[in-house]
Protein backbone atom coordinates (compact mmCIF):
# COMPACT_ATOMS: atom_id res chain seq x y z
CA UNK A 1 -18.47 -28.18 16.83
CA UNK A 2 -17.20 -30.69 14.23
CA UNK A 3 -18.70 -34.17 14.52
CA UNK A 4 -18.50 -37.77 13.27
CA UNK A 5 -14.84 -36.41 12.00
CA UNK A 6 -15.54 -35.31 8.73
CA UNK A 7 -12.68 -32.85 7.66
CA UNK A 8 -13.21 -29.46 7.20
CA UNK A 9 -12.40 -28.61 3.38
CA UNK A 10 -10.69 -25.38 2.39
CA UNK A 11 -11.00 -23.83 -0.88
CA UNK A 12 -7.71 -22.10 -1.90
CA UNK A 13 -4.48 -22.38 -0.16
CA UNK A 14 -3.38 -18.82 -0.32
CA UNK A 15 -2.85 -16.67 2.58
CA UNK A 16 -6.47 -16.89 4.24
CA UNK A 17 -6.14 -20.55 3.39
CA UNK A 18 -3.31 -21.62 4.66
CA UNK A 19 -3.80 -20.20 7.94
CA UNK A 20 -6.99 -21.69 8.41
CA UNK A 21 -5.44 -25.05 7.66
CA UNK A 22 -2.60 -24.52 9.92
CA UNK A 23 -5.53 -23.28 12.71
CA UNK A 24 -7.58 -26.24 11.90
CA UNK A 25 -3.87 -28.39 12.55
CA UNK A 26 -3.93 -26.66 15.93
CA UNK A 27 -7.37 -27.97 17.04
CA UNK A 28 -7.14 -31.42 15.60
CA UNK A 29 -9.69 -30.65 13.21
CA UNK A 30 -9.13 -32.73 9.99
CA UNK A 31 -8.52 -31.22 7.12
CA UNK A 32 -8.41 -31.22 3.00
CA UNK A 33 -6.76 -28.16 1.54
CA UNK A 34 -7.74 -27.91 -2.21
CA UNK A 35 -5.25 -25.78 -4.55
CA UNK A 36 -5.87 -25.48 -7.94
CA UNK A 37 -2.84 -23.66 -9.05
CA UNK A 38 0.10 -22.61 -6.97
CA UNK A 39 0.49 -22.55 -3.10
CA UNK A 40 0.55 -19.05 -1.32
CA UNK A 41 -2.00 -17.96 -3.72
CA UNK A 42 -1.65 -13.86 -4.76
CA UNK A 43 -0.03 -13.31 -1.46
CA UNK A 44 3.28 -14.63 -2.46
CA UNK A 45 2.69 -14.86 -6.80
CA UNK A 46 2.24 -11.66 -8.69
CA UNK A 47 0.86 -9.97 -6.12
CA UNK A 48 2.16 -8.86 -2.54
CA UNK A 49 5.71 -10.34 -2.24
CA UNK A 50 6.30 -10.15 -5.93
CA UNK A 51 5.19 -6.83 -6.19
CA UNK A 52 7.41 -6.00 -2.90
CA UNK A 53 10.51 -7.68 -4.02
CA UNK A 54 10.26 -5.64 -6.85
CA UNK A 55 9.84 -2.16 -4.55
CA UNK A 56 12.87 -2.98 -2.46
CA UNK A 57 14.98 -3.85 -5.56
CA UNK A 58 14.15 -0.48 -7.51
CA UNK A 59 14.66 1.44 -4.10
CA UNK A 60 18.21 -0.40 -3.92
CA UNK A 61 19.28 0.81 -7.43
CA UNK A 62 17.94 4.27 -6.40
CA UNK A 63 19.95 4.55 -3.36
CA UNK A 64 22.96 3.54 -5.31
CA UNK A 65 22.70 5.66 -7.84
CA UNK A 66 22.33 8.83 -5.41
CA UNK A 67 24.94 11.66 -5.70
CA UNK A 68 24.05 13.44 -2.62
CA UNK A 69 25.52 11.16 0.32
CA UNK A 70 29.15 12.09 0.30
CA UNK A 71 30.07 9.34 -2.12
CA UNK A 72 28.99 8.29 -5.66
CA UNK A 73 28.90 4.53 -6.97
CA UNK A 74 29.32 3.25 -10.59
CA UNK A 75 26.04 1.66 -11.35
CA UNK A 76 25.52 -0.42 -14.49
CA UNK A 77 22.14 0.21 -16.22
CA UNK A 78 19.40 -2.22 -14.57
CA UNK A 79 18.30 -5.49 -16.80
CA UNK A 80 14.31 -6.18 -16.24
CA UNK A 81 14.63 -9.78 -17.20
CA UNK A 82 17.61 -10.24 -14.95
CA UNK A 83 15.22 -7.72 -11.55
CA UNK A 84 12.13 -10.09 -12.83
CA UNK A 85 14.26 -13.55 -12.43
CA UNK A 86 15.63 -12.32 -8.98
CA UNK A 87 11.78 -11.66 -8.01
CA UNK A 88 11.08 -14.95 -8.96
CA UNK A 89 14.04 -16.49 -5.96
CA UNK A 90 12.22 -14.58 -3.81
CA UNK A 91 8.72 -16.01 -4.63
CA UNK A 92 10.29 -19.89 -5.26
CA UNK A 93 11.89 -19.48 -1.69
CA UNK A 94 8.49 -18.66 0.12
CA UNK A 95 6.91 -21.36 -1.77
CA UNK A 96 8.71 -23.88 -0.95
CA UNK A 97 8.01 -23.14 2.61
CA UNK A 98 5.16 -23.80 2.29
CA UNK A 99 5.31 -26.57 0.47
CA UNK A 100 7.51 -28.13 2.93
CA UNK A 101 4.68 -27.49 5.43
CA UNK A 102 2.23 -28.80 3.95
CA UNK A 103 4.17 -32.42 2.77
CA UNK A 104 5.40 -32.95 6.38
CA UNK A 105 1.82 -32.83 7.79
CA UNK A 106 0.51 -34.57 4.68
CA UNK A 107 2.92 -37.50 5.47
CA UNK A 108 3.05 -37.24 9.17
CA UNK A 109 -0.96 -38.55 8.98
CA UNK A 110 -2.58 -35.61 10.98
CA UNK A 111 -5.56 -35.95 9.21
CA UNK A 112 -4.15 -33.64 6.57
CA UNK A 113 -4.69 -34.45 2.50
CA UNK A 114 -3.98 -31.80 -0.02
CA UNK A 115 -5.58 -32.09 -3.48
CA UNK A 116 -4.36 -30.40 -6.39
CA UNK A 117 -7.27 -29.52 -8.43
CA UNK A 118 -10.72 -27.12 -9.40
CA UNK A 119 -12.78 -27.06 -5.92
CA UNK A 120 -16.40 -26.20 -6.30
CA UNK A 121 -20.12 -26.78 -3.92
CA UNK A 122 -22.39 -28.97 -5.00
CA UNK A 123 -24.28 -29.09 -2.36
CA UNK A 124 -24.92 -28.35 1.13
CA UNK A 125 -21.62 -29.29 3.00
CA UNK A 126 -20.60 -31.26 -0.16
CA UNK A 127 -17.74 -30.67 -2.15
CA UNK A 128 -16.76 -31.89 -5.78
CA UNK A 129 -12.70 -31.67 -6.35
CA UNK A 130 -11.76 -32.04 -10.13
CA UNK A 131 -8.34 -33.11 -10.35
CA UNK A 132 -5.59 -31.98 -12.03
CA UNK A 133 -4.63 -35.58 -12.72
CA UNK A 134 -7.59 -36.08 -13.74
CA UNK A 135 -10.84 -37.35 -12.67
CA UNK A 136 -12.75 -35.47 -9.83
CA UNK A 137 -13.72 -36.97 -5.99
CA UNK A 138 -17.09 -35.95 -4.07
CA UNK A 139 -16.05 -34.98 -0.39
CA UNK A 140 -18.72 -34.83 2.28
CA UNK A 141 -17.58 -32.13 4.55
CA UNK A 142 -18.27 -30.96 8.42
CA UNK A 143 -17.62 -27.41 7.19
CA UNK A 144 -16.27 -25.53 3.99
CA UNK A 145 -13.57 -22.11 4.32
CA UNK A 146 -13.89 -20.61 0.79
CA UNK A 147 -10.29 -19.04 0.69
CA UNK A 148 -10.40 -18.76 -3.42
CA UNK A 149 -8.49 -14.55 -3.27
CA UNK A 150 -9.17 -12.46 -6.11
CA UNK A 151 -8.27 -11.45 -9.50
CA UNK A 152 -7.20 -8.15 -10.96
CA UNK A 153 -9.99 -6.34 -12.49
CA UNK A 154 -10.21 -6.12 -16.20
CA UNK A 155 -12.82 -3.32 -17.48
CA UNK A 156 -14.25 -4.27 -21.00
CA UNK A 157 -12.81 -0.72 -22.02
CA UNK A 158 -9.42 -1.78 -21.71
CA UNK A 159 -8.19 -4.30 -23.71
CA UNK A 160 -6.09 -6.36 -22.02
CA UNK A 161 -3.59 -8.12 -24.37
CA UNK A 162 -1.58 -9.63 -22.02
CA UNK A 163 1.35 -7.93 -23.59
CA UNK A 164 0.92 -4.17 -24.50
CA UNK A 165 -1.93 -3.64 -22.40
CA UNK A 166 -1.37 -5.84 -19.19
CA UNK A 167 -2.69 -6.26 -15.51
CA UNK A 168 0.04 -6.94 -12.48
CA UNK A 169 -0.10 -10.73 -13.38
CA UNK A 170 1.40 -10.33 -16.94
CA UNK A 171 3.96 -7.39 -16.09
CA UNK A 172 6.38 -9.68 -14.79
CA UNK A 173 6.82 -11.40 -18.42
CA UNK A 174 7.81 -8.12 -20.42
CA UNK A 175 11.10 -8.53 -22.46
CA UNK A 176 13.01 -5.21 -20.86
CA UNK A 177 11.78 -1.59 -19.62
CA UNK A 178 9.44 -0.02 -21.67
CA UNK A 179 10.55 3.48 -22.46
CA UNK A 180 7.29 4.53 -21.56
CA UNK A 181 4.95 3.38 -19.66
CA UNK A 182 0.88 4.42 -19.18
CA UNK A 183 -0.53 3.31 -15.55
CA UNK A 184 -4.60 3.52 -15.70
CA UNK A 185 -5.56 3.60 -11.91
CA UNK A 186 -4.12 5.73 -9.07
CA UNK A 187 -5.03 2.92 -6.33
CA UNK A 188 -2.17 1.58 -4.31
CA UNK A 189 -1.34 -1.22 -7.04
CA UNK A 190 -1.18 1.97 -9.66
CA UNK A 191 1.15 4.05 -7.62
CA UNK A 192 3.49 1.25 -6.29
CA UNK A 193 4.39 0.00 -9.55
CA UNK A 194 4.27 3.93 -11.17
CA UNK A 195 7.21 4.15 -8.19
CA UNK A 196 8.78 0.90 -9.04
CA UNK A 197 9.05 2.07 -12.47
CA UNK A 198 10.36 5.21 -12.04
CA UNK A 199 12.98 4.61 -9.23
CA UNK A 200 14.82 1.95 -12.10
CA UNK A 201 15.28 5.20 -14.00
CA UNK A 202 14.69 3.70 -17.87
CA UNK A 203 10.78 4.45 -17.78
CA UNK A 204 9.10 7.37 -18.54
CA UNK A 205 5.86 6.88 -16.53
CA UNK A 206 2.20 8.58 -16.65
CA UNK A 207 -0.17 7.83 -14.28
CA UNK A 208 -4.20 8.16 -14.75
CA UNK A 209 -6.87 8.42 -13.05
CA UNK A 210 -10.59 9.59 -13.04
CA UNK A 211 -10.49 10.87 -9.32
CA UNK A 212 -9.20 14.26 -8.99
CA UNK A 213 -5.95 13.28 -6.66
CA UNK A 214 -4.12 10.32 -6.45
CA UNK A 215 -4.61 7.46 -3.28
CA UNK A 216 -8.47 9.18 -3.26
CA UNK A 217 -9.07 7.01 -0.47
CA UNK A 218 -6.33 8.38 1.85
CA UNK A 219 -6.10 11.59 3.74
CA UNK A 220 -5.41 14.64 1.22
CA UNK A 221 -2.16 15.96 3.26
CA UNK A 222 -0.68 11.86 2.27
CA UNK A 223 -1.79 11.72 -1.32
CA UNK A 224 -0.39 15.57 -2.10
CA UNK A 225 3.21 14.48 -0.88
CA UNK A 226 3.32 11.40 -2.58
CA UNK A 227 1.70 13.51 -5.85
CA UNK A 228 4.57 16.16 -5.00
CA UNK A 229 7.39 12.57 -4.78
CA UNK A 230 6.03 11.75 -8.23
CA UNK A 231 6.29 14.70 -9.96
CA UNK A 232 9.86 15.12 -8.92
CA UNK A 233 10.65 11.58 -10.05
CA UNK A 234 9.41 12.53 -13.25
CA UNK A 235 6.02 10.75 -13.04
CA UNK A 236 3.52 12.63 -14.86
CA UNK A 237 -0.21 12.45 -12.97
CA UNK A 238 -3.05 13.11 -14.72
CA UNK A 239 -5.70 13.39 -12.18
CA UNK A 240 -9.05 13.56 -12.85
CA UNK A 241 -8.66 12.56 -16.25
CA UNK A 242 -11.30 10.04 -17.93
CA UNK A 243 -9.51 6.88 -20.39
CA UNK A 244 -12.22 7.91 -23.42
CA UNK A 245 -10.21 5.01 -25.63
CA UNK A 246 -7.36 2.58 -25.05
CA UNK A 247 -5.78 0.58 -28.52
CA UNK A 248 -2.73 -0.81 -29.66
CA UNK A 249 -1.72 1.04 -32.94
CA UNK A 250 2.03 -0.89 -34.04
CA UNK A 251 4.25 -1.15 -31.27
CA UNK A 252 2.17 1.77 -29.38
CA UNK A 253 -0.54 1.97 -26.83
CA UNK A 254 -2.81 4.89 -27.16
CA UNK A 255 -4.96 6.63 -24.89
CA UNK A 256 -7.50 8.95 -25.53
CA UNK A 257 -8.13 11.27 -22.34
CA UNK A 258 -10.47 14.09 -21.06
CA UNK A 259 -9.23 16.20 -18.54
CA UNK A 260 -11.61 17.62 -16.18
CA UNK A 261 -10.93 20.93 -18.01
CA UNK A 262 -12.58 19.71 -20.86
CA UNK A 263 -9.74 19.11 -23.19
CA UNK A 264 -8.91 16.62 -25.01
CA UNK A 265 -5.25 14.27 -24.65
CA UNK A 266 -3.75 11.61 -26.25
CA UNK A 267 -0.71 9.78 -24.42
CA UNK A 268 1.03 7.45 -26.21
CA UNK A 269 3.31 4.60 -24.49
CA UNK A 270 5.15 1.72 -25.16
CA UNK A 271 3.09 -0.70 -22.51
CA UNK A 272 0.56 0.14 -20.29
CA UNK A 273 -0.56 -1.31 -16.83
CA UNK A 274 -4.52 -1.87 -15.83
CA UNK A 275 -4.46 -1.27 -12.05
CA UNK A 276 -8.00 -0.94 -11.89
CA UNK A 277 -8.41 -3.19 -8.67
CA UNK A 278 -9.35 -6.54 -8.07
CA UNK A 279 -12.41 -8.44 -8.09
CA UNK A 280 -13.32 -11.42 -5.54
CA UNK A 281 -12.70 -14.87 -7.31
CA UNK A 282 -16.12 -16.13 -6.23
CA UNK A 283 -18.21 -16.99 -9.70
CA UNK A 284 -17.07 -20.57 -10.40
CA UNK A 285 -17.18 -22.16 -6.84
CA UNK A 286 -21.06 -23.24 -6.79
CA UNK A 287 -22.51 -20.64 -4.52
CA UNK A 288 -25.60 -20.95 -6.29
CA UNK A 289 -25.67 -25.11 -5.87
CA UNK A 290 -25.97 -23.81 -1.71
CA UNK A 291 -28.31 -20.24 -2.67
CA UNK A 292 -25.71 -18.01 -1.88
CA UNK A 293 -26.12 -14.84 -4.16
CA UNK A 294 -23.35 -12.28 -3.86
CA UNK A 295 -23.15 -8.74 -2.92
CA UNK A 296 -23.04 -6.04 -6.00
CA UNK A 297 -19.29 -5.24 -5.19
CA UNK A 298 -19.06 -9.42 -6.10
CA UNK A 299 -18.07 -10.12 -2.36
CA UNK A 300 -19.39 -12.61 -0.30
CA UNK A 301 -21.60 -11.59 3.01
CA UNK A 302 -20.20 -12.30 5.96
CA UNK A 303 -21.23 -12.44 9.53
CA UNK A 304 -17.46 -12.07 11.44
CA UNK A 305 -16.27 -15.11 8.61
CA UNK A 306 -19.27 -17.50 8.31
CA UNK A 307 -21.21 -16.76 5.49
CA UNK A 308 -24.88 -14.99 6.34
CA UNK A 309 -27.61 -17.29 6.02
CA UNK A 310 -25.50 -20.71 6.97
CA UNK A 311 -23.96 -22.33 9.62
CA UNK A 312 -21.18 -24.18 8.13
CA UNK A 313 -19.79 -21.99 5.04
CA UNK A 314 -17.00 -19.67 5.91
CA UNK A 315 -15.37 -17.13 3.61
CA UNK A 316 -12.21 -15.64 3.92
CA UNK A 317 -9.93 -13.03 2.72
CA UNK A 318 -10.41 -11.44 -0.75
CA UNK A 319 -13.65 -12.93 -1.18
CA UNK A 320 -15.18 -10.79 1.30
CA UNK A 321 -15.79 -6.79 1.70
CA UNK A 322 -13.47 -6.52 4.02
CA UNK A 323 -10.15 -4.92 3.62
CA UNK A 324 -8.18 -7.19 0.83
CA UNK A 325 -4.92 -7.62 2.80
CA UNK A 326 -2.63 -10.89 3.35
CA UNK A 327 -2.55 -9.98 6.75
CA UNK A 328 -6.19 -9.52 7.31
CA UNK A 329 -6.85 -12.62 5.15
CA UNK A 330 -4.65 -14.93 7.51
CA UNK A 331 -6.52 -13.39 10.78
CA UNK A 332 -9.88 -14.14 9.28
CA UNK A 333 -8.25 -17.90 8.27
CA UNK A 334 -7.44 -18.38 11.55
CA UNK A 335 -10.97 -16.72 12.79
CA UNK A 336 -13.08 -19.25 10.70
CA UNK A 337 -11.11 -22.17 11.84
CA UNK A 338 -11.48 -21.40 15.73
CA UNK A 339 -15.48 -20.79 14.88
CA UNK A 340 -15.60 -24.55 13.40
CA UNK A 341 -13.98 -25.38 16.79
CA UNK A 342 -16.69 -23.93 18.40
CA UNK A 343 -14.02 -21.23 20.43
CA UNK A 344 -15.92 -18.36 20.20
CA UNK A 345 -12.84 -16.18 18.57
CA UNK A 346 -12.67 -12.27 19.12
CA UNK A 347 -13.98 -10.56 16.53
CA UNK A 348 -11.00 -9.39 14.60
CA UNK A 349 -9.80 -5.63 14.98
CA UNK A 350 -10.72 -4.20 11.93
CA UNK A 351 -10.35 -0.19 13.15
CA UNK A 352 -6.82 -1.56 14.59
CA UNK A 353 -5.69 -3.05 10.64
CA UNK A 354 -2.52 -1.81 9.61
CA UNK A 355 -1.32 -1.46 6.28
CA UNK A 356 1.69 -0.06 4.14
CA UNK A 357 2.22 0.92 0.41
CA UNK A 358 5.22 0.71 -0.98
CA UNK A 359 5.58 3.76 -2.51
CA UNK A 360 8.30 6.87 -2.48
CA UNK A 361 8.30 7.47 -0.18
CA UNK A 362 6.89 5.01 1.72
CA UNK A 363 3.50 5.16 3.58
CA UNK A 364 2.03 3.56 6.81
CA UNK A 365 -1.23 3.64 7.96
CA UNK A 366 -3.19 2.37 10.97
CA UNK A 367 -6.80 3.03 11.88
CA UNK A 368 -8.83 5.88 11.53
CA UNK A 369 -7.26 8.57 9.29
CA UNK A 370 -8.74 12.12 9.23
CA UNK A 371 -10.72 12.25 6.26
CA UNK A 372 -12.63 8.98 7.38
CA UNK A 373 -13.10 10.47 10.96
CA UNK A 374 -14.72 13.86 9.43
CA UNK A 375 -16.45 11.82 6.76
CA UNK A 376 -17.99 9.56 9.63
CA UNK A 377 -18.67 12.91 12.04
CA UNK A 378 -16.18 11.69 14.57
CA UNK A 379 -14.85 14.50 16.81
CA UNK A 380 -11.18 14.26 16.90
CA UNK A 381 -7.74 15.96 17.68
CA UNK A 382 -4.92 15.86 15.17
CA UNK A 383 -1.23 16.08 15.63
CA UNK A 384 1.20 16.65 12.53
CA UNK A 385 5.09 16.12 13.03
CA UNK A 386 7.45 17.51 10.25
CA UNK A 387 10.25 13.98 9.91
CA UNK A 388 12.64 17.28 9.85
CA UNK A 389 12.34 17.14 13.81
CA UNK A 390 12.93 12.99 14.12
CA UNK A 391 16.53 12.05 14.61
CA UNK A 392 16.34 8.85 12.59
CA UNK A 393 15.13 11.10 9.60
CA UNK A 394 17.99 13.51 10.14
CA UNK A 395 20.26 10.50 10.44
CA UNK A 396 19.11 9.03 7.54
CA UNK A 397 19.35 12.48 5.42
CA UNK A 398 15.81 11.65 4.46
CA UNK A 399 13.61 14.60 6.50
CA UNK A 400 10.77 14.60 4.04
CA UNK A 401 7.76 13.59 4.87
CA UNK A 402 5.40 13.56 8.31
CA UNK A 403 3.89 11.72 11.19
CA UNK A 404 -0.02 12.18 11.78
CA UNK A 405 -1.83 11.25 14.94
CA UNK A 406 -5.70 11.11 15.46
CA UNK A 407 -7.10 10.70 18.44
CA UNK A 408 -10.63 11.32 19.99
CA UNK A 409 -10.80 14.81 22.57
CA UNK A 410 -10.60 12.45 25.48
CA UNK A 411 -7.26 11.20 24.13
CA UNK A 412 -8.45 7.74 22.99
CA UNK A 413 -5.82 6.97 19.56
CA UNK A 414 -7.88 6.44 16.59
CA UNK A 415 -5.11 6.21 14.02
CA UNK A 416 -2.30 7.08 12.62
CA UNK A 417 -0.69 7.92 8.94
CA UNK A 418 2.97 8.28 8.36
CA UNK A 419 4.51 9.21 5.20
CA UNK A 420 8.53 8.83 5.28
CA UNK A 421 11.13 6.04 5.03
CA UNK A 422 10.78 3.59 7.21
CA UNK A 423 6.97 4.62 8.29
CA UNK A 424 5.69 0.91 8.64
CA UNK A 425 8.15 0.96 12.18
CA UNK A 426 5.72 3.30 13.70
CA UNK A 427 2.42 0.82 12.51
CA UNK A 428 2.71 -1.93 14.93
CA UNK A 429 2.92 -0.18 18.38
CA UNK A 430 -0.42 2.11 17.46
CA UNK A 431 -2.24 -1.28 16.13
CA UNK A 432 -1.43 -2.84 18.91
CA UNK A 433 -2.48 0.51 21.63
CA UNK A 434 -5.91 1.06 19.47
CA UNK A 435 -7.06 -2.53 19.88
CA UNK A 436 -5.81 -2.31 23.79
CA UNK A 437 -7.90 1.11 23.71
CA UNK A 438 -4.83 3.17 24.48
CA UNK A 439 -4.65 7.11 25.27
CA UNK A 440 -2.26 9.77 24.41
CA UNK A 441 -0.40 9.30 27.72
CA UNK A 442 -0.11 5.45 27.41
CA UNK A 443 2.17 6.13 24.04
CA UNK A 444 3.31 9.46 25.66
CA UNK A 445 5.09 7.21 28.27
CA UNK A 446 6.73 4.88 26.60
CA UNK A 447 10.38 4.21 26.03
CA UNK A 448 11.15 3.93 22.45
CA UNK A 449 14.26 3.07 21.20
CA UNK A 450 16.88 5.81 20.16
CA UNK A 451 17.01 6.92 17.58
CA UNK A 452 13.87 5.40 15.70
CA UNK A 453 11.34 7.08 14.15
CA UNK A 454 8.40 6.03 16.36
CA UNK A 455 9.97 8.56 18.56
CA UNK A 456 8.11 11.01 16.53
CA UNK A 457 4.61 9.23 17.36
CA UNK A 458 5.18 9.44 20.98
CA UNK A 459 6.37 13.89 19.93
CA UNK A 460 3.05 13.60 18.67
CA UNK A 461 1.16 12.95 21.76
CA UNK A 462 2.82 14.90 23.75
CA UNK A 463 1.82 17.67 21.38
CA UNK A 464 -2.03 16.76 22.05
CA UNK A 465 -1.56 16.82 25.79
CA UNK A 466 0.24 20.25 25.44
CA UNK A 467 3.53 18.88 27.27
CA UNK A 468 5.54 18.33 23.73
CA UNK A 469 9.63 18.92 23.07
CA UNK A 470 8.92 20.66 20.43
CA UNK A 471 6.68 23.83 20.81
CA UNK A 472 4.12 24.77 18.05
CA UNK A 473 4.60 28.46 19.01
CA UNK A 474 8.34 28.09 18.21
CA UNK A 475 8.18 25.99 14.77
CA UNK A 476 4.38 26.87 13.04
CA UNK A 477 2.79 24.96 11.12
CA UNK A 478 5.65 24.13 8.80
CA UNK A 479 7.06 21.73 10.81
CA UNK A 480 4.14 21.39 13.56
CA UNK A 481 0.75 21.06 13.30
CA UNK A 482 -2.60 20.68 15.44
CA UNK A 483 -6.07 20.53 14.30
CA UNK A 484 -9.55 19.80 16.07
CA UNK A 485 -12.65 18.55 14.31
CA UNK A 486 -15.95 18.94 16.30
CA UNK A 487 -19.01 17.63 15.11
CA UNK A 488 -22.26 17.75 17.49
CA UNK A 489 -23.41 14.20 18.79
CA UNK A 490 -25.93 12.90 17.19
């Protein structure tokens, strides 16, 4: 519990930040939010709604320029600066939200300062703000939320230039298209911007990576359709292929490759993109004033969101191991503010998370996906729906694609992955039935809306409980598919 009022400093005001300071609002906790660059940190800036405005913008001027819908449309030839300044309304408009927010509570006297400027520990429960107006003020605090996000990863053998060779936060700033463009890193930031790329048409794009498929993390049935989308895009993968030697030579980038044949490559590109992950911005904020060392991944350790070893240092977000998601960050925001409130919070759902990548075609995943669940030696039941037998799919004229549920032999859902346009619609209903600890016939028996694609979830289940629509022994396993994985209890 917080005594003698002293406020509860935050350290970032990006996603995970901002919700804990909204939380802390909620439980008349005070409260000094320290930013020292923009509001809505990587969440809204050259990172997850940047990054997404640009998705839905190349996926408009791919729809329009489509010749297989009955109709064709005359479609000028895109202009990057003019895409990049229309991604930049979008990010402006969500930052002035929260700006907004933030003044009216700042001048509404709820307890509430926000100070622009470097945050860093200097001791325990101590707090030294250097301003950006110069000049720095000590603040004694009743408990600290480190909410500082991350930073793309930059490998010392790629030589970020900021212009040739770039990360996501310099892509934005190129002049036009490139004509071609190398992508090192076959990670969700690495495919979504290989897609963005290649749906605009002007860019020739190869992707590379040292594992040998794309999305390694992901189930193999996801990242071989999306590998398949690519290559008929035009997107040349080279999977499996070590980056020996990266330059700029003139007005080219040049990569030196080895393939896992042995041979030898060299791609040449106009610009290339480092997606080689991110890395937790934790090294300048005084951990080691308070004896906090960090993990070897560069994460802080975390028991639920206070920091192990202490009992008033929270971390949040990117900073941790956890998954590095805006939605997960705001959860954990809100999960370290009710903790300094003393209200005992749930933990939060971690096998319920739910994510999307914006690739094409889209992807949606929730859970527990099959390779992790035979990786981990949990028995489980798998049902695989072909979009070719959802209506909304047929509607749309978009049948590629599939709907995967796992669930455990007594029917418990474990997860699900769904590859198609509009997959995210079927995310929320099996997040919200894993953390209830739903069953097959729970989703089985409800009424989804027609027609929508989650109908194809609840097809699915019905498949595991043998009482499907559709009937394997009609279709095969070209449009229907079940699978069991047994593994003795330990």
């Amino acid at each position: 519990m917080v005594e003698d009022r002293k406020p509860v400093v935050i350290l970032g005001a990006g996603p995970g930040g901002f919700a804990a300071a909204m939380r802390c609002l909620d439980l008349g906790l005070p409260v000094v939010l320290v930013e020292a660059g923009l509001v809505g940190g990587a969440g809204v800036h050259r990172g997850a709604l940047s990054s997404k405005t640009w998705w839905h913008l190349a996926n408009d001027y791919a729809r329009a320029c489509r010749s297989d819908r009955g109709f064709r449309v005359t479609v000028e030839a895109p202009s990057f600066r003019g895409i990049a300044e229309e991604v930049e309304h979008a990010v402006v408009e969500r930052r002035a939200i929260l700006e907004a927010q933030l003044a009216f509570f700042e001048r509404a006297g709820a307890g509430f300062r926000v100070l622009r400027g470097y945050g860093r520990l200097v001791a325990e429960r101590r707090v030294e703000v250097a301003l950006a107006t110069g000049g720095s003020v000590t603040l004694d605090a009743a408990a600290v939320i480190l909410a500082t996000g991350s930073s793309p990863r930059r490998p010392e053998a790629y030589p970020c230039d900021g212009d040739r060779i770039v990360t996501s936060d310099e892509l934005d700033d190129w002049p036009d298209f490139p004509g071609r463009l190398l992508v090192i890193g076959a990670g969700v930031v690495g495919c979504e911007y290989a897609t963005i790329f290649a749906e605009f048409g002007r860019t020739r794009v190869e992707l590379v990576d040292r594992q040998p498929r794309i999305l390694p993390f992901e189930d193999h049935d996801v990242s071989s359709h999306v590998q398949r989308s690519f290559e008929s895009m035009g997107v040349v993968v080279h999977a499996g292929a070590q980056v020996r030697s990266l330059r700029v030579e003139g007005h080219e980038v040049v990569a030196e490759l080895t393939c896992t044949t042995g041979e030898a490559r060299t791609v040449r590109a106009d610009r290339c993109l480092v997606a080689a992950g991110r890395v937790p911005n934790a090294g300048s904020i005084g951990l080691e004033k308070v004896g906090i060392s960090l993990e070897k991944n560069g994460a802080i350790a975390v028991e639920g969101t206070r920091v192990r070893g202490t009992d008033w240092l929270y971390a949040v977000g990117d900073l941790t191991a956890d998954i590095a998601l805006v939605n997960v960050a705001e959860l954990e925001g809100r999960h370290a503010a009710e903790s300094i409130a003393g209200r005992s919070p749930a933990p939060i759902p971690f096998d319920a998370i739910s994510s999307i990548y914006f690739l094409q075609p889209e992807v949606a995943s929730v859970g527990l996906g099959e390779r992790a669940a035979c990786e981990r030696r949990v028995s489980c039941r798998v049902a695989v729906l072909s979009n070719r037998l959802v209506h909304r799919n047929v509607a749309m004229r978009a049948t590629g694609g599939f709907l995967k549920l796992i669930a455990s032999p007594d029917g418990k859902l474990l997860g699900l992955r769904a590859v198609g346009p509009q997959a995210s619609s079927a995310a929320q209903g099996i997040a919200l039935l894993i953390d209830r600890e739903g069953t097959l016939a729970d989703l089985a028996r409800c009424i989804h809306p027609h027609p929508a694609v989650p109908e194809g979830l609840q097809e699915c289940a019905r498949l595991l409980l043998g009482e499907s629509i559709h009937k394997p022994q009609v279709f095969g396993d070209d449009l229907l598919t079940l699978r069991e994985h047994r593994f003795d209890a330990q």
